[in-house]
Structure formats: structure tokens, C-alpha cells
C-alpha atoms as a PDB file:
ATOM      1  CA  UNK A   1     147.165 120.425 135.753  1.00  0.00           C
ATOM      2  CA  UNK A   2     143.665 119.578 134.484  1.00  0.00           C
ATOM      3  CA  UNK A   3     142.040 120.018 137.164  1.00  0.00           C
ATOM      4  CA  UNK A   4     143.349 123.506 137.444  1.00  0.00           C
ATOM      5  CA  UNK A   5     142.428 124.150 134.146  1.00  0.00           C
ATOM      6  CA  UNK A   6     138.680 123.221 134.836  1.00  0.00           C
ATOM      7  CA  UNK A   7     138.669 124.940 138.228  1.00  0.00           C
ATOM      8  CA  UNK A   8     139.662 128.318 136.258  1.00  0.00           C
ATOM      9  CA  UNK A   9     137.630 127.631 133.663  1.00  0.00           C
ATOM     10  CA  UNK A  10     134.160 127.218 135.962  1.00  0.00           C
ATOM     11  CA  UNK A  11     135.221 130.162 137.711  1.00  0.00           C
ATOM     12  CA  UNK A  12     135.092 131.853 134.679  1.00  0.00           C
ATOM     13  CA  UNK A  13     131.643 130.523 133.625  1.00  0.00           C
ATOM     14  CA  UNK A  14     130.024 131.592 137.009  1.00  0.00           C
ATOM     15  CA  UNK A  15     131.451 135.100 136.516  1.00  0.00           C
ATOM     16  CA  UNK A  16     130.455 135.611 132.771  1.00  0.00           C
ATOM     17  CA  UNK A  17     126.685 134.159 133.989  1.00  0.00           C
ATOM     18  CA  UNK A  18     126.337 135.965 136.993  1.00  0.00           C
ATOM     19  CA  UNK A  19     127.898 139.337 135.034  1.00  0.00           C
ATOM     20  CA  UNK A  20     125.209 138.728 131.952  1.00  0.00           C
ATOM     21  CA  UNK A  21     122.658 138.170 134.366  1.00  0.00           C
ATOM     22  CA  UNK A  22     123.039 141.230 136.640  1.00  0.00           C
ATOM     23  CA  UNK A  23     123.210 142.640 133.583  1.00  0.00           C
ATOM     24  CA  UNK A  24     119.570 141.601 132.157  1.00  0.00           C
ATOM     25  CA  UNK A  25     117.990 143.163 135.233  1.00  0.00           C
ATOM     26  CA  UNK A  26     119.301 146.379 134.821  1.00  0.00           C
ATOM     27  CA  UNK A  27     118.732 146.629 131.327  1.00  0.00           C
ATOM     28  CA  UNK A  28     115.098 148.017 131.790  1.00  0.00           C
ATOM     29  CA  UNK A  29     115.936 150.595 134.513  1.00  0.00           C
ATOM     30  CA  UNK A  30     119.043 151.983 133.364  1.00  0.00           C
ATOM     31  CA  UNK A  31     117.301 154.028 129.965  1.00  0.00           C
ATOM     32  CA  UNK A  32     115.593 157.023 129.893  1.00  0.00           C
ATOM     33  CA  UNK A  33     112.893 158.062 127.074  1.00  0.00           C
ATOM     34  CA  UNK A  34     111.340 161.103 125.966  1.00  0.00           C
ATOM     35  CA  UNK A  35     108.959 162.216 123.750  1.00  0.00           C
ATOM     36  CA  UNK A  36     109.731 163.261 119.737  1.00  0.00           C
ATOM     37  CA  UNK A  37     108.007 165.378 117.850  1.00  0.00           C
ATOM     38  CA  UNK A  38     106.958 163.359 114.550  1.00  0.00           C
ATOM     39  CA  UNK A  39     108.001 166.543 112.370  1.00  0.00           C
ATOM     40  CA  UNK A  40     109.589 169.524 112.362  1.00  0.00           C
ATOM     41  CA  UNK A  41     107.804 172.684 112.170  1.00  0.00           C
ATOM     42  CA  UNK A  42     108.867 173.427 108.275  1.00  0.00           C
ATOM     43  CA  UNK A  43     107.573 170.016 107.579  1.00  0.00           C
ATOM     44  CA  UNK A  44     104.554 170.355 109.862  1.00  0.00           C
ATOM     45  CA  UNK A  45     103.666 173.412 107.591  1.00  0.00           C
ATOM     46  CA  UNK A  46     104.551 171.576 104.002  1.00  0.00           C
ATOM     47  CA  UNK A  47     101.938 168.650 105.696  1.00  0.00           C
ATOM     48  CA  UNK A  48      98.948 171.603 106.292  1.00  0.00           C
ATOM     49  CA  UNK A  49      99.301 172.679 102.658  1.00  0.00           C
ATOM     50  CA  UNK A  50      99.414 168.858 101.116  1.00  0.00           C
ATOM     51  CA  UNK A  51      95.937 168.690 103.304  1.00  0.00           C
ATOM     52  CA  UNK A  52      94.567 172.049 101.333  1.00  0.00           C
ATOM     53  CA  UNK A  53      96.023 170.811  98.112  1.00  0.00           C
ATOM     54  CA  UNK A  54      95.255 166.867  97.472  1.00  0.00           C
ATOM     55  CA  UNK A  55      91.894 166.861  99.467  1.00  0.00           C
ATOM     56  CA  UNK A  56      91.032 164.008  98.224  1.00  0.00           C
ATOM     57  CA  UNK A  57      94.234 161.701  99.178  1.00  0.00           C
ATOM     58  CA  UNK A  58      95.344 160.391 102.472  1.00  0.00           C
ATOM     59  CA  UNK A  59      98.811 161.757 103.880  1.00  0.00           C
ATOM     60  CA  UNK A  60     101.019 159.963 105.659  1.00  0.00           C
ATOM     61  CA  UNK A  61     104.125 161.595 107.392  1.00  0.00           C
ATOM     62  CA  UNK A  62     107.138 160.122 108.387  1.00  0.00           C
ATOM     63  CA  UNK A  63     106.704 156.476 107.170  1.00  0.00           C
ATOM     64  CA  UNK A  64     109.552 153.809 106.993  1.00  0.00           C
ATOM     65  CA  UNK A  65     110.230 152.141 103.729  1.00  0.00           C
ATOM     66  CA  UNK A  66     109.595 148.973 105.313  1.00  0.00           C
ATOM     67  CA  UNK A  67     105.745 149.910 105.502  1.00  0.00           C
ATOM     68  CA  UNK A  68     105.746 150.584 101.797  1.00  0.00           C
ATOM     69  CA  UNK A  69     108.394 147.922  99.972  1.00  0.00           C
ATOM     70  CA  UNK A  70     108.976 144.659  99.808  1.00  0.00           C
ATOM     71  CA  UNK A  71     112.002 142.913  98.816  1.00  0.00           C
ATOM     72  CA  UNK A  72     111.311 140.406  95.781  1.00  0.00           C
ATOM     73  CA  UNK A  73     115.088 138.873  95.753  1.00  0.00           C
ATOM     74  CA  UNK A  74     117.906 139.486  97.824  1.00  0.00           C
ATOM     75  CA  UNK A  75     116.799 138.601 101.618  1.00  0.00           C
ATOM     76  CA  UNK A  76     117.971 140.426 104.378  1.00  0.00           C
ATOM     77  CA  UNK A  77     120.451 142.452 102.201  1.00  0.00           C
ATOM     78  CA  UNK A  78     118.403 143.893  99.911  1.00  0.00           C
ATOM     79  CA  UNK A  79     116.195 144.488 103.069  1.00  0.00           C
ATOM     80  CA  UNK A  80     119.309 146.369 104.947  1.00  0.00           C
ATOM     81  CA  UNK A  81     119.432 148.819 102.188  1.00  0.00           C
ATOM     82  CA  UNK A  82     116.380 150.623 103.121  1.00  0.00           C
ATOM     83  CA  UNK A  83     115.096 148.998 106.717  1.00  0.00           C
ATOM     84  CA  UNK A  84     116.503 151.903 108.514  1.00  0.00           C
ATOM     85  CA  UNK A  85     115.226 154.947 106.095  1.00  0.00           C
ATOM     86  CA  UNK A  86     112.295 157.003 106.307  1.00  0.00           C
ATOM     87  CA  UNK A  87     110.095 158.756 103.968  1.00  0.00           C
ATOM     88  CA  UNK A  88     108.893 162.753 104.409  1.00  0.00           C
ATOM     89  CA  UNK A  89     105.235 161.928 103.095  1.00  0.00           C
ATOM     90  CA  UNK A  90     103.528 158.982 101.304  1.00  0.00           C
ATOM     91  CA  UNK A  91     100.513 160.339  99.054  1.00  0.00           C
ATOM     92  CA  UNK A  92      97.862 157.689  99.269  1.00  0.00           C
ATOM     93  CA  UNK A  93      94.530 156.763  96.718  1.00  0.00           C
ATOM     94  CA  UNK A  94      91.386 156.999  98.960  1.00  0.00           C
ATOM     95  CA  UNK A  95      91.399 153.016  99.219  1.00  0.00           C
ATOM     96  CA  UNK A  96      95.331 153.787 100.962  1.00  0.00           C
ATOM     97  CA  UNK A  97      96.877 152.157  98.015  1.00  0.00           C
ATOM     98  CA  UNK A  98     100.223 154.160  97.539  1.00  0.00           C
ATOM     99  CA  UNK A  99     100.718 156.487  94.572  1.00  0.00           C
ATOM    100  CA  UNK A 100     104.001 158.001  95.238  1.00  0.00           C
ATOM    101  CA  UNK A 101     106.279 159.522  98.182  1.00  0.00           C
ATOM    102  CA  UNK A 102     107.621 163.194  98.575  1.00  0.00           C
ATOM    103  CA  UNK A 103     110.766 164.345 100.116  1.00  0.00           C
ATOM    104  CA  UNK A 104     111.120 167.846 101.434  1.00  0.00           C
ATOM    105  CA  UNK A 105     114.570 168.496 100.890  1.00  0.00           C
ATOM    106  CA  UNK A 106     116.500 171.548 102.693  1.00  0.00           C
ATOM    107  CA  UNK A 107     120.135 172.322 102.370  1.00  0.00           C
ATOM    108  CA  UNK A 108     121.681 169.203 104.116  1.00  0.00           C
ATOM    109  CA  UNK A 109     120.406 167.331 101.205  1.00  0.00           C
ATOM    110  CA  UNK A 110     123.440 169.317  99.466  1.00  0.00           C
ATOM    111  CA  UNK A 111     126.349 167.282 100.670  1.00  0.00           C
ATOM    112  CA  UNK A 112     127.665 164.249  98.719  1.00  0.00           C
ATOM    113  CA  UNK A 113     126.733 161.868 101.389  1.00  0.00           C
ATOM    114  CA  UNK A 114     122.937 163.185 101.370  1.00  0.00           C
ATOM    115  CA  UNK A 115     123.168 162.958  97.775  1.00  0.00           C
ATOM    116  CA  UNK A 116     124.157 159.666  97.842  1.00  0.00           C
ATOM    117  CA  UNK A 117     121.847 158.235 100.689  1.00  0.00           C
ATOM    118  CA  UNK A 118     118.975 160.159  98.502  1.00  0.00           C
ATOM    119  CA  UNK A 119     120.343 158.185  95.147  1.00  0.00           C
ATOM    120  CA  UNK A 120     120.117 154.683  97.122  1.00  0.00           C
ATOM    121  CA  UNK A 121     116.443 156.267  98.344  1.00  0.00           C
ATOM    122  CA  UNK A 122     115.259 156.992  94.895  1.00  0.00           C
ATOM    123  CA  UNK A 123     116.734 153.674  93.199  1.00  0.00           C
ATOM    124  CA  UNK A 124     114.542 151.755  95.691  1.00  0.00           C
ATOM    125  CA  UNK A 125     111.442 153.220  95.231  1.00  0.00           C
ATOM    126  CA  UNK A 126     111.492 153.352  91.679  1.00  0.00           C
ATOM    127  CA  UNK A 127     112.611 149.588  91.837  1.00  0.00           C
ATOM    128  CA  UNK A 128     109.550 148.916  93.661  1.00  0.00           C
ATOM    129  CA  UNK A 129     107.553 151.295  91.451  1.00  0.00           C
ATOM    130  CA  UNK A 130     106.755 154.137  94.045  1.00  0.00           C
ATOM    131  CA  UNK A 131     107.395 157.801  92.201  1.00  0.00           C
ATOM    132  CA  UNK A 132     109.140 160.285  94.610  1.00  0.00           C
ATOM    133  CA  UNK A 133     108.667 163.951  93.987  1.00  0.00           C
ATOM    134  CA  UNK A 134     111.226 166.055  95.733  1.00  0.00           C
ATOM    135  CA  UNK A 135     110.720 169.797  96.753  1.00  0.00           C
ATOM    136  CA  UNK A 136     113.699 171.866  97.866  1.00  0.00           C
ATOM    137  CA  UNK A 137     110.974 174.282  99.286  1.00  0.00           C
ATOM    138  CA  UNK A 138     108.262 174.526 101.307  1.00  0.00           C
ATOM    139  CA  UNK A 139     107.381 177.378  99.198  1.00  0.00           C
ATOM    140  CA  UNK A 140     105.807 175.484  96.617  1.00  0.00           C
ATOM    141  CA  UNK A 141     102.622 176.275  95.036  1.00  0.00           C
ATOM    142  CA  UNK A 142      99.643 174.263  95.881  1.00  0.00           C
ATOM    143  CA  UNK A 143      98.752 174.177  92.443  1.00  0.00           C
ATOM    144  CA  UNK A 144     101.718 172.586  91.336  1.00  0.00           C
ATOM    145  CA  UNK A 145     101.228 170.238  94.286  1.00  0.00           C
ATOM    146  CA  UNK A 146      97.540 169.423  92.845  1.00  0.00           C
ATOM    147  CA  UNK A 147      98.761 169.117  89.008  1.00  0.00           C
ATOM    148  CA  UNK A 148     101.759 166.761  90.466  1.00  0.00           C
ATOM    149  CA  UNK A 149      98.949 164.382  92.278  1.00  0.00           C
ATOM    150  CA  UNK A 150      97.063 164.803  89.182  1.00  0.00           C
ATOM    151  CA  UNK A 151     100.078 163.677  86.951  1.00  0.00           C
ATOM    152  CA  UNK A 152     100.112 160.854  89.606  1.00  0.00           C
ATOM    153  CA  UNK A 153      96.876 159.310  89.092  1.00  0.00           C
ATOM    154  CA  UNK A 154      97.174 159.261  85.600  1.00  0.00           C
ATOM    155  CA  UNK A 155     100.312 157.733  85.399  1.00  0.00           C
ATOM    156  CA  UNK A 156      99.106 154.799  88.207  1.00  0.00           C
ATOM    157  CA  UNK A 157      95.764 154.570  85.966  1.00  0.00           C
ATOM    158  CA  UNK A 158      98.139 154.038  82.752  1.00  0.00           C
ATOM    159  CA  UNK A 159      99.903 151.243  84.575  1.00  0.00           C
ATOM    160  CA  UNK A 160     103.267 153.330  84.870  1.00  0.00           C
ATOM    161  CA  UNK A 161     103.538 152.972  88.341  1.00  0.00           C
ATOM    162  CA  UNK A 162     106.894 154.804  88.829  1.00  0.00           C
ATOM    163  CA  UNK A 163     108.652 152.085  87.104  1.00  0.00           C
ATOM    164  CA  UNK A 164     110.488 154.871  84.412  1.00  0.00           C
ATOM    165  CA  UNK A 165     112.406 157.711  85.683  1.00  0.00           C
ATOM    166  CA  UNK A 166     111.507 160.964  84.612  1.00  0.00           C
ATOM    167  CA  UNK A 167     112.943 164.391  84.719  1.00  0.00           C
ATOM    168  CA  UNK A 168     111.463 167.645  85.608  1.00  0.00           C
ATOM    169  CA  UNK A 169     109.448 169.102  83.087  1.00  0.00           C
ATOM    170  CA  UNK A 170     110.323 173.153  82.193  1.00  0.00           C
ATOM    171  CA  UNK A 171     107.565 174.197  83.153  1.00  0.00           C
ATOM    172  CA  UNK A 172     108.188 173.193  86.972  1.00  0.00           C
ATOM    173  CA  UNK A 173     108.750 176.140  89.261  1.00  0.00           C
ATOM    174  CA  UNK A 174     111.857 176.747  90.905  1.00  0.00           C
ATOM    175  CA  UNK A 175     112.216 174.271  93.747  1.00  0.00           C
ATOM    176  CA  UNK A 176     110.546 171.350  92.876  1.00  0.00           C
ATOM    177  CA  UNK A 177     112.000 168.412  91.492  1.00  0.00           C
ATOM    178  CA  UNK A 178     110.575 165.359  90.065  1.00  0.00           C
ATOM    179  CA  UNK A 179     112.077 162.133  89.988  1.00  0.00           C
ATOM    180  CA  UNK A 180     110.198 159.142  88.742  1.00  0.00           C
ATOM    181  CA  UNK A 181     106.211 159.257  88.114  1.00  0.00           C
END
């Protein structure tokens, strides 16, 4: 009976081996890529007008929150909460230090679930003391967009640092919100 046994069970080895094997060599040649386009066209025009409007800051577009936080405590956990997320824009000092992130959001942002994903979004960076100003339009005044960077500055220069959440102020157009600066 043993030997049986070991005779199936070697069989079985050399099949699992020489099925994971064939399948590392056709791992490479089985996938197909293609080119993305880094942003979409709304968010390709909202980047052109952040150009015109904080001249004197460096953009960056579609960043992952990896780039821009660390985890203090909590390992890989804490690190799974945001490893996979993005960021619209990350507004940059000219020495690239960060001073906050925007969000562009549209109407998907709507639904609970984008509501939620955007709550675990803003907890983070605020945690980590990045502000996030989010715009529901792309329609936004540049001015605001300059006062907003201004308001930034001034807040990183106090030593706030986007550790505080604050609310939009009235005077905000329609469209724009604020959270955290």
C-alpha cells in the first residue's frame, strides 16, 4: 500500500512542477499592453489652468499616495489603506516639497461608495498633514485657484500643515470645496 501511495504521490509532484513550469514560460507572452492616457481631457484642461494660475508651483498629475505618505504605525495595513489610490493633482513649493493635493470631482463622486472611498482619502491625508481641496468643477475661477494656493502657503508657513480640518469658507464659489488646509 505505501508504495502506491508514494508512486501517486510523485506522479502528482511531476505534474504540479511540470504544469507551474509550462506555466512560467508563458506568462510573458500570453499579455497584451497598450498605451493610457495619464488624464482625461476634463482633467487635462483643469491641469492647463492650474499652470496659468499657480505659476510659481510645480504640478503633478496623477500621483499615488504612496509617493506622498508614509505610514508612521500600523505596517502593511495602514499601508493597504491607501497603496492602491491615486491623487488628481499634488501642488508642490518650488523646492517640490508638497503643500496640498486637489481632487477634481465629477458626478461619480456622488454615490455612497465614492463618498466613502473619498472619506478614507481625505482622513489619510489630513493624518499625514497634506490639505486636499476638492472642486466639483472644472469651471472654477483661476483666481480662486490662486487665493486657495495662497491660503496654502500661509497655512504651511504657520506650521498648520493640513493637520486641522476646515470647512469651506462663504465666500467660496459654487463648486469648490475645501477640506483641510
Amino acid at each position: 500500500m505505501k508504495p502506491l501511495f508514494f508512486l501517486i504521490l510523485a506522479r502528482v509532484l511531476v505534474l504540479a512542477v511540470a504544469a507551474a513550469s509550462r506555466g512560467r514560460r508563458q506568462r510573458g507572452t500570453n499579455f497584451a499592453y497598450a498605451r493610457r492616457q495619464l488624464m482625461t481631457e476634463r482633467e487635462v484642461g483643469f491641469f492647463h489652468k492650474l499652470k496659468r494660475s499657480l505659476p510659481q508651483s510645480h504640478l503633478f498629475a496623477q500621483v499615488s499616495m504612496s509617493a506622498i505618505v508614509d505610514v508612521k504605525r500600523g505596517g502593511l495595513a495602514a499601508r493597504g489603506r491607501f497603496s492602491q489610490k491615486y491623487v488628481d493633482f499634488v501642488v508642490c513649493s518650488p523646492n517640490c516639497r508638497v503643500l496640498y493635493v486637489i481632487e477634481l470631482d465629477d458626478k461619480s463622486h456622488n454615490s455612497a461608495a465614492a463618498q466613502k472611498a473619498d472619506a478614507v482619502k481625505n482622513e489619510i491625508l489630513l493624518a499625514a498633514g497634506i490639505p486636499i481641496k476638492r472642486y466639483s468643477s472644472v469651471k472654477v475661477d483661476e483666481a480662486t485657484l490662486a487665493r486657495d494656493f495662497q491660503e496654502a502657503i500661509t497655512a504651511v508657513a504657520a506650521g498648520a500643515g493640513g493637520a486641522k480640518q476646515r470647512q469651506p469658507s462663504a465666500e467660496k464659489p459654487a463648486g469648490v470645496r475645501i477640506d483641510g488646509a
